[in-house]
PDB file of N, CA and C in Angstrom:
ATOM      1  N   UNK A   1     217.478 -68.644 -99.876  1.00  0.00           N
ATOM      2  CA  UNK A   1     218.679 -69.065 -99.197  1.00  0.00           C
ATOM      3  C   UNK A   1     218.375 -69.212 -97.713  1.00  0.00           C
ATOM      4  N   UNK A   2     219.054 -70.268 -96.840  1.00  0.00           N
ATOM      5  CA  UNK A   2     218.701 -70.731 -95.442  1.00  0.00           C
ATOM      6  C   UNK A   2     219.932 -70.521 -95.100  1.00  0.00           C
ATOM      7  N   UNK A   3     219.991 -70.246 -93.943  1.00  0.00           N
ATOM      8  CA  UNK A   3     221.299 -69.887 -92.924  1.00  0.00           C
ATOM      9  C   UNK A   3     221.063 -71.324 -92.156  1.00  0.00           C
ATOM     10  N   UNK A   4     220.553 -72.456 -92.462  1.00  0.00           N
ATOM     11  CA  UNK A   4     220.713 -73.886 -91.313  1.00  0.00           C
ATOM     12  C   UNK A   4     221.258 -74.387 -92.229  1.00  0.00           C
ATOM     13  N   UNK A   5     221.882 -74.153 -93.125  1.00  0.00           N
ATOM     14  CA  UNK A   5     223.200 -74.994 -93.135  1.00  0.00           C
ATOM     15  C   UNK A   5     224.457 -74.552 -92.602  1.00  0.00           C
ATOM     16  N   UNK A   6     224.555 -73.580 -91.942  1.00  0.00           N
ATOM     17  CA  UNK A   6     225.795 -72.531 -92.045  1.00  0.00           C
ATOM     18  C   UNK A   6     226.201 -73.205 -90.554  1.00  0.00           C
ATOM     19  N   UNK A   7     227.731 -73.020 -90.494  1.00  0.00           N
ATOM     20  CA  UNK A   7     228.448 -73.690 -89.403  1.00  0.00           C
ATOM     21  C   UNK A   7     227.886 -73.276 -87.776  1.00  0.00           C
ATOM     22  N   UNK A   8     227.422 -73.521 -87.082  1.00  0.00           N
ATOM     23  CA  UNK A   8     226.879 -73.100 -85.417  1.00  0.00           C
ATOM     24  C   UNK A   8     227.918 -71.891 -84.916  1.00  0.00           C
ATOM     25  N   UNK A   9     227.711 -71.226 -84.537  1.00  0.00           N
ATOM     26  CA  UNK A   9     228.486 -70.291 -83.644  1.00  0.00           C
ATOM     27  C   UNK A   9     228.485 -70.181 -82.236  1.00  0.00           C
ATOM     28  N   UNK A  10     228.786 -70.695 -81.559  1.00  0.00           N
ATOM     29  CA  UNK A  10     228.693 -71.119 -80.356  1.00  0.00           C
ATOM     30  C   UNK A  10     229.413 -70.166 -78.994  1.00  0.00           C
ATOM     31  N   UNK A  11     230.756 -69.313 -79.799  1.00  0.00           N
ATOM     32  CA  UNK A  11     231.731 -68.377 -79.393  1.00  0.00           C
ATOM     33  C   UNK A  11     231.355 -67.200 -79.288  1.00  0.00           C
ATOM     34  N   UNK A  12     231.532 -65.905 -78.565  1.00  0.00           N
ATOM     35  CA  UNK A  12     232.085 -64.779 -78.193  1.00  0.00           C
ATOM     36  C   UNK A  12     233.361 -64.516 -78.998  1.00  0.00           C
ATOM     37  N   UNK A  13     233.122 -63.144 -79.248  1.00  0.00           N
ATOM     38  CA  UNK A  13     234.631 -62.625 -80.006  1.00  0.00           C
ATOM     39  C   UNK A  13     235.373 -62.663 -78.537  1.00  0.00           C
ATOM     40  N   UNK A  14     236.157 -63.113 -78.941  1.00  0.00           N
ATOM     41  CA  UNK A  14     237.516 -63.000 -78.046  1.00  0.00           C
ATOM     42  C   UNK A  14     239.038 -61.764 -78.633  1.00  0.00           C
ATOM     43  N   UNK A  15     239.659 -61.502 -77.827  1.00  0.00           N
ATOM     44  CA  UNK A  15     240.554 -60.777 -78.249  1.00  0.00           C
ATOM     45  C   UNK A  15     241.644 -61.837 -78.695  1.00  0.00           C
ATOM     46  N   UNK A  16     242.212 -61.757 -79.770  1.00  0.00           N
ATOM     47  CA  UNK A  16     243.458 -62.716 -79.824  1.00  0.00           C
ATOM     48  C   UNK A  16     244.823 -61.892 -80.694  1.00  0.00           C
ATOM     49  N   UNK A  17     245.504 -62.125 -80.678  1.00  0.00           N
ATOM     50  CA  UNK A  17     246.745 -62.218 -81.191  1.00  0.00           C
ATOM     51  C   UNK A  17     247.209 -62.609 -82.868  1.00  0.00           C
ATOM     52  N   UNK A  18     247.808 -61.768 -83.650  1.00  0.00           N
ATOM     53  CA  UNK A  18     247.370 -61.710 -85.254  1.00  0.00           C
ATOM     54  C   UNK A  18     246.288 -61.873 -86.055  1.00  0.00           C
ATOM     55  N   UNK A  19     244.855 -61.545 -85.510  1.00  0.00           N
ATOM     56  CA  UNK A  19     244.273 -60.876 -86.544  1.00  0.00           C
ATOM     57  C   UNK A  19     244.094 -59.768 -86.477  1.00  0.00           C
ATOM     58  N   UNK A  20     244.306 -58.871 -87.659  1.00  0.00           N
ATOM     59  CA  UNK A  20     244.229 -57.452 -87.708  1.00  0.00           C
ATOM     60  C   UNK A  20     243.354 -57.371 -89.095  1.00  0.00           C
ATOM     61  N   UNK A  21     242.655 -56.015 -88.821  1.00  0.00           N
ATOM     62  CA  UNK A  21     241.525 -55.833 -89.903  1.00  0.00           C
ATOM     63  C   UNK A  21     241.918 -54.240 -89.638  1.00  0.00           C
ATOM     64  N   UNK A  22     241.434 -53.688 -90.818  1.00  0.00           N
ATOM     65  CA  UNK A  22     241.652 -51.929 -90.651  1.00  0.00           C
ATOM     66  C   UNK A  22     240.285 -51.788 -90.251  1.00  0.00           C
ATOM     67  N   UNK A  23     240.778 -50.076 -90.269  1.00  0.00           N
ATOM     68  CA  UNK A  23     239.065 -49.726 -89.564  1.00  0.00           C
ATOM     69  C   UNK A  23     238.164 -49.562 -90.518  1.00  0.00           C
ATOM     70  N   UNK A  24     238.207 -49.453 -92.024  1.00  0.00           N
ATOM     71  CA  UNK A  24     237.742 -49.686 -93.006  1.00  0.00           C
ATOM     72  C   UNK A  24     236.968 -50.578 -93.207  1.00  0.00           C
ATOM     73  N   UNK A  25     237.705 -51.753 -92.264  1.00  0.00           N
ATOM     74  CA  UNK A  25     236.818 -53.054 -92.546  1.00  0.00           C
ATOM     75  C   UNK A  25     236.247 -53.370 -91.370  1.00  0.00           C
ATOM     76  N   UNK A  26     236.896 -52.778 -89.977  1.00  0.00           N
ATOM     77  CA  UNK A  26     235.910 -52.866 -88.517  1.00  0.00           C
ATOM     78  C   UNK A  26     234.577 -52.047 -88.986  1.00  0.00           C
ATOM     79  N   UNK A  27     234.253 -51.103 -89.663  1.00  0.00           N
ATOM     80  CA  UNK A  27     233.603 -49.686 -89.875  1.00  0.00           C
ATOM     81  C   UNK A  27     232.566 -50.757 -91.237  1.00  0.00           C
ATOM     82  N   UNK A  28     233.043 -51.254 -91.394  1.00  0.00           N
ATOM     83  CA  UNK A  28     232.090 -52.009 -92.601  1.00  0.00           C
ATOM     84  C   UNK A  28     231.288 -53.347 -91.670  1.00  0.00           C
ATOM     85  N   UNK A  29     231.957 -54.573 -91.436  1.00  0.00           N
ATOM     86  CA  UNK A  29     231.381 -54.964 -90.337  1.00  0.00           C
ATOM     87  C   UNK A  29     229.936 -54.538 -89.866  1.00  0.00           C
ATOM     88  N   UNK A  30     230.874 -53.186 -88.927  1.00  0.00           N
ATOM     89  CA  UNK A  30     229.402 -53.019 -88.010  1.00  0.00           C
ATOM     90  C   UNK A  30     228.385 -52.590 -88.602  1.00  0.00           C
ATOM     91  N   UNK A  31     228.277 -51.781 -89.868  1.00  0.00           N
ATOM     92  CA  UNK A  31     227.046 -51.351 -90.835  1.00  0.00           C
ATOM     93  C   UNK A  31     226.339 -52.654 -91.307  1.00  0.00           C
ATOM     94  N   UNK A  32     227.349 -54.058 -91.469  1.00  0.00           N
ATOM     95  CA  UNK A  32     226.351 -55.372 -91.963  1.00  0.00           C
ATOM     96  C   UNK A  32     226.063 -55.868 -91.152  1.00  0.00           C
ATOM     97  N   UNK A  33     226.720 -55.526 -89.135  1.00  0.00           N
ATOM     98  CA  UNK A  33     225.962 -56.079 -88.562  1.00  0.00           C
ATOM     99  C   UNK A  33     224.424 -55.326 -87.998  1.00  0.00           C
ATOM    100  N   UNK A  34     224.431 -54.415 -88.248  1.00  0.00           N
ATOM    101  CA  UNK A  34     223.497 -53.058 -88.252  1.00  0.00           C
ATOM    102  C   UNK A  34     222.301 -53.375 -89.435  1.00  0.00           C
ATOM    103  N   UNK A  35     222.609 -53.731 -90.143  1.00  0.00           N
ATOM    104  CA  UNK A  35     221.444 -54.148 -91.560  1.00  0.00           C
ATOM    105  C   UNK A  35     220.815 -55.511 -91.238  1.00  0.00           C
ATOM    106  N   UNK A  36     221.802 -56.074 -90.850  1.00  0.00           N
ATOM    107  CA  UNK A  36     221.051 -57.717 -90.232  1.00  0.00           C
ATOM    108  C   UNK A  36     220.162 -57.455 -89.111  1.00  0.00           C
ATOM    109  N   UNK A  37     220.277 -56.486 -88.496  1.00  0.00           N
ATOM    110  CA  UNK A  37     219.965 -56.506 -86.994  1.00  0.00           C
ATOM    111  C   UNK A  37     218.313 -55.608 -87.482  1.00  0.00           C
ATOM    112  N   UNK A  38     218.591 -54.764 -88.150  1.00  0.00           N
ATOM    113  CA  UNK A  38     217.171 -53.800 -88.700  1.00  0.00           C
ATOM    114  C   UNK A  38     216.729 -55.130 -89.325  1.00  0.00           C
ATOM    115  N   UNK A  39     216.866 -55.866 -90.453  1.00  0.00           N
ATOM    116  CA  UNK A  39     216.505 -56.374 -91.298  1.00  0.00           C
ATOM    117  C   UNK A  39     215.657 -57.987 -90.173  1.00  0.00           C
ATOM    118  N   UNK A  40     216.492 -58.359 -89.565  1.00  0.00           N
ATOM    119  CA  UNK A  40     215.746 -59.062 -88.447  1.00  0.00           C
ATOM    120  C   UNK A  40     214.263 -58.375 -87.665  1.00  0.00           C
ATOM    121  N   UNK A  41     214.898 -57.130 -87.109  1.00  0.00           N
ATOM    122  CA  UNK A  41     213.660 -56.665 -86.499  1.00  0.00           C
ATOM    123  C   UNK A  41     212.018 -56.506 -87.343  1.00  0.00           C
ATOM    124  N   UNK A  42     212.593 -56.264 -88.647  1.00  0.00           N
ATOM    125  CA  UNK A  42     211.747 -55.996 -89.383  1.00  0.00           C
ATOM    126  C   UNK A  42     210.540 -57.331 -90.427  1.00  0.00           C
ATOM    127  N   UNK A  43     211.454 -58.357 -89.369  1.00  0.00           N
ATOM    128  CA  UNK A  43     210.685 -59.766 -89.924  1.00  0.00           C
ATOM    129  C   UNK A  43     211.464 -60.274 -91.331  1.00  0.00           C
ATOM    130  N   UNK A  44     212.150 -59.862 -91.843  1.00  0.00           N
ATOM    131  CA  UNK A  44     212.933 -60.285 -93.269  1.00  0.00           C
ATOM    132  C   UNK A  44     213.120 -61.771 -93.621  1.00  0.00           C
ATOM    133  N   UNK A  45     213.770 -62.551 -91.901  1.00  0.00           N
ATOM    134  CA  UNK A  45     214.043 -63.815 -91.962  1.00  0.00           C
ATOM    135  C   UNK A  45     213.136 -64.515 -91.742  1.00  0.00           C
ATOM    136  N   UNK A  46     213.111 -65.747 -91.411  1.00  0.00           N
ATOM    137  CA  UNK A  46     212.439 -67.066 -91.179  1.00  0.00           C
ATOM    138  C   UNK A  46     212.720 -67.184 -89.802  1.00  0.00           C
ATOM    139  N   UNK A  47     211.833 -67.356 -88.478  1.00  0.00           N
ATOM    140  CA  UNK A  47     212.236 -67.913 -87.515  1.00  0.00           C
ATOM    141  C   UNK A  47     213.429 -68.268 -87.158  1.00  0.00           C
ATOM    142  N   UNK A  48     214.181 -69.991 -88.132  1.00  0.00           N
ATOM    143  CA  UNK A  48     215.131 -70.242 -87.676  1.00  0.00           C
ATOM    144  C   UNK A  48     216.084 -69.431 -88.117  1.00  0.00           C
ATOM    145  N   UNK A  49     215.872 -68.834 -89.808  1.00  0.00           N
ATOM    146  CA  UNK A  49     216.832 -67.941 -90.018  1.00  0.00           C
ATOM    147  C   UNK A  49     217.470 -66.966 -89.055  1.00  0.00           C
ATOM    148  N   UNK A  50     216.653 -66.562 -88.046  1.00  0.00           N
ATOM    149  CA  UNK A  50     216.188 -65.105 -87.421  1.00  0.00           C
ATOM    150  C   UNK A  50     217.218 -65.813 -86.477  1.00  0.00           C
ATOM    151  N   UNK A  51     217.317 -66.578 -85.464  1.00  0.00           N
ATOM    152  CA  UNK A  51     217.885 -67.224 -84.845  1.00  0.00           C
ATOM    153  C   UNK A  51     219.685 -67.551 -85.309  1.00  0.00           C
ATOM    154  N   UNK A  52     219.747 -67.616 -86.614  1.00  0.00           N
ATOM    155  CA  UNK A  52     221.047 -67.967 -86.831  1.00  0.00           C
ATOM    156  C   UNK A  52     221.634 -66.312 -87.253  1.00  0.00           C
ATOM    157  N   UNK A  53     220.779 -65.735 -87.542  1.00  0.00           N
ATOM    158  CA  UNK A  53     221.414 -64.236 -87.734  1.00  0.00           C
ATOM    159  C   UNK A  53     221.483 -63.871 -86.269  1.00  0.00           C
ATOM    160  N   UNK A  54     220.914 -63.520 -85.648  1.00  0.00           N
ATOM    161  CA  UNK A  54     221.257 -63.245 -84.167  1.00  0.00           C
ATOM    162  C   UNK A  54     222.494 -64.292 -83.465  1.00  0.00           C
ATOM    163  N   UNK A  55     222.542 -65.122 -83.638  1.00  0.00           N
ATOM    164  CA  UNK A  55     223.773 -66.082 -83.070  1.00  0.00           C
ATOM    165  C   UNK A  55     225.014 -65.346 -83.754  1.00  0.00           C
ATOM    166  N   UNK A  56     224.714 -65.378 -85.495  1.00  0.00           N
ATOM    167  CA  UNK A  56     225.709 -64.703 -85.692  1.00  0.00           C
ATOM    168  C   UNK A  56     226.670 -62.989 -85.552  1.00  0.00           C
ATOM    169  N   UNK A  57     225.452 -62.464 -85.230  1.00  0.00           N
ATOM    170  CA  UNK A  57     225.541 -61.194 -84.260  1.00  0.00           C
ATOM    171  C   UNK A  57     226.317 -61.063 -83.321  1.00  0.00           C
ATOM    172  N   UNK A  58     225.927 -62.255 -82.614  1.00  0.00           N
ATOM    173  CA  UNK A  58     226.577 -62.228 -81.192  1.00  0.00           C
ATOM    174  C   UNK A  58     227.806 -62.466 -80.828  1.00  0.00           C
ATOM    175  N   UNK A  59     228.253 -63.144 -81.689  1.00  0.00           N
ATOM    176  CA  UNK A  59     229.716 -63.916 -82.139  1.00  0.00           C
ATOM    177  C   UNK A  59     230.650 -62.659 -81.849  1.00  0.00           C
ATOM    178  N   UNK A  60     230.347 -61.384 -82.332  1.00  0.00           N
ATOM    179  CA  UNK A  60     230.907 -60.529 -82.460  1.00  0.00           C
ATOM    180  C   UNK A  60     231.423 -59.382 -81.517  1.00  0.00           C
ATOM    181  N   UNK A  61     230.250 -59.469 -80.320  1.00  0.00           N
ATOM    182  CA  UNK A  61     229.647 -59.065 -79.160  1.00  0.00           C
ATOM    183  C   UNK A  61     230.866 -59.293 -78.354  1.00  0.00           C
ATOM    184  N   UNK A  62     231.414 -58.207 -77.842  1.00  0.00           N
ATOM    185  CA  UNK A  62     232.492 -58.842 -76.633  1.00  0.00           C
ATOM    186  C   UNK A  62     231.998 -57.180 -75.241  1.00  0.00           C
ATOM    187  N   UNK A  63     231.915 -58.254 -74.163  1.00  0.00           N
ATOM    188  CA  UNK A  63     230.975 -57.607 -73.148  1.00  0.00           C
ATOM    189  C   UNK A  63     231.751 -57.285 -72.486  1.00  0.00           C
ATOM    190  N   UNK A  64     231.697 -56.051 -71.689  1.00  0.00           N
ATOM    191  CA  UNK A  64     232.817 -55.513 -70.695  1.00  0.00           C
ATOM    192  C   UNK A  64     232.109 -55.869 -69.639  1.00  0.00           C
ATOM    193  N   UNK A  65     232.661 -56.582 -68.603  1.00  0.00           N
ATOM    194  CA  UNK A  65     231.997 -56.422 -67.244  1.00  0.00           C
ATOM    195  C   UNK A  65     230.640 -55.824 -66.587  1.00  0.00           C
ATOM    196  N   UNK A  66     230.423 -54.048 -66.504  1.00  0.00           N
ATOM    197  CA  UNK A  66     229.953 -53.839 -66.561  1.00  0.00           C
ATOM    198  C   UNK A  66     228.309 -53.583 -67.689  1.00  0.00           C
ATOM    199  N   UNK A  67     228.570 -54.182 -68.765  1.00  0.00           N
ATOM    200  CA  UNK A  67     227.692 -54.281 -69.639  1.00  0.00           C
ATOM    201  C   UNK A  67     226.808 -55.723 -68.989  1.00  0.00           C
ATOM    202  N   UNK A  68     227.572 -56.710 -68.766  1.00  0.00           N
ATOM    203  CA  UNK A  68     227.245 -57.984 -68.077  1.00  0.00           C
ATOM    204  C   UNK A  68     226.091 -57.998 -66.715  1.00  0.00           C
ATOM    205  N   UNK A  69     226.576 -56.702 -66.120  1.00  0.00           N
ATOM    206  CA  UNK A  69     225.919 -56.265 -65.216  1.00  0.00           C
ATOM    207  C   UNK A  69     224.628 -55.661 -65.179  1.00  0.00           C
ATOM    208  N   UNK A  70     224.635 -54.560 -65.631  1.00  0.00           N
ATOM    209  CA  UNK A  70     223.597 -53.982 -66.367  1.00  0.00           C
ATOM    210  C   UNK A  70     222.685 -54.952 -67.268  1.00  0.00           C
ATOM    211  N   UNK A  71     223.160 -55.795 -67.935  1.00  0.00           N
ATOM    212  CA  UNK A  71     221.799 -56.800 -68.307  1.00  0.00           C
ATOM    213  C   UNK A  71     221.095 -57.080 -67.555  1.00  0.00           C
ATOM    214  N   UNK A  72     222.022 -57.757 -66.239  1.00  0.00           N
ATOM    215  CA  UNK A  72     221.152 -58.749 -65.148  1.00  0.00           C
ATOM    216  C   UNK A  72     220.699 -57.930 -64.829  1.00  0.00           C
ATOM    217  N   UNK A  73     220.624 -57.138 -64.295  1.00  0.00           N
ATOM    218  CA  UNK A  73     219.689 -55.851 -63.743  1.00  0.00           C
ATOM    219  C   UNK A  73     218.462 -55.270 -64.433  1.00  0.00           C
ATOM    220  N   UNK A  74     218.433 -55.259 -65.567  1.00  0.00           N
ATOM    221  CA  UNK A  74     217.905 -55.015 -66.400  1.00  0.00           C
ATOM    222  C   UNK A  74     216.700 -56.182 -66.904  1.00  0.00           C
ATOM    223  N   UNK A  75     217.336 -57.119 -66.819  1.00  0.00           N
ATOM    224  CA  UNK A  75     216.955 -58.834 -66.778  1.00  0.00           C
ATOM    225  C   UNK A  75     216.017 -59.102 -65.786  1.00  0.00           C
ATOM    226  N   UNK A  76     216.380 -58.697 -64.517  1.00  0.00           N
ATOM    227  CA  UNK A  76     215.753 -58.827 -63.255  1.00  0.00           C
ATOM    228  C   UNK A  76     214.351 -57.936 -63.145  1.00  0.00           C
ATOM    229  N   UNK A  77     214.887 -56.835 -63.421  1.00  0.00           N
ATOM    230  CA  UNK A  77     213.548 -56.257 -63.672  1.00  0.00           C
ATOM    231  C   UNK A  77     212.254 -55.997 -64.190  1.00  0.00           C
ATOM    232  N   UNK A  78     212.862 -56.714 -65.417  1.00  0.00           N
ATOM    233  CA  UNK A  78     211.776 -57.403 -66.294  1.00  0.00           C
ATOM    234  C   UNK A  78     210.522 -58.399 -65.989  1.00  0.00           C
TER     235      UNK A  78
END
């Protein structure tokens, strides 16, 4: 199975207005985004695969200010 057919993700989670999920299912989520993320590190995917699992990772990702910060810094130092 290939993840290049799967729709682009291009977005940041945003906060919005009527969707609600329990924590049952926030708490599930983050364990499959946690298995993708090991399962990436660990070479599992294909290059581009590897690429569309991380995009889709990120989708999810909502950055507080200071997290934003701390990259570049972090970024910079590199």
């Amino acid at each position: 199975m290939s993840f290049e057919d799967s729709q682009p993700m291009n977005m940041k989670a945003q906060p919005s207005e009527g969707v609600f999920i329990t924590t049952e299912q926030a708490k599930a989520v983050n364990v499959l985004l946690a298995a993708a993320q090991v399962a990436q590190k660990a070479g599992a995917f294909s290059l581009s695969d590897a690429n569309a699992v991380f995009e889709a990772t990120q989708t999810f990702r909502i950055e507080k200010p200071e997290e934003v910060q701390e990259e570049a810094v972090q970024e910079a130092a590199s």
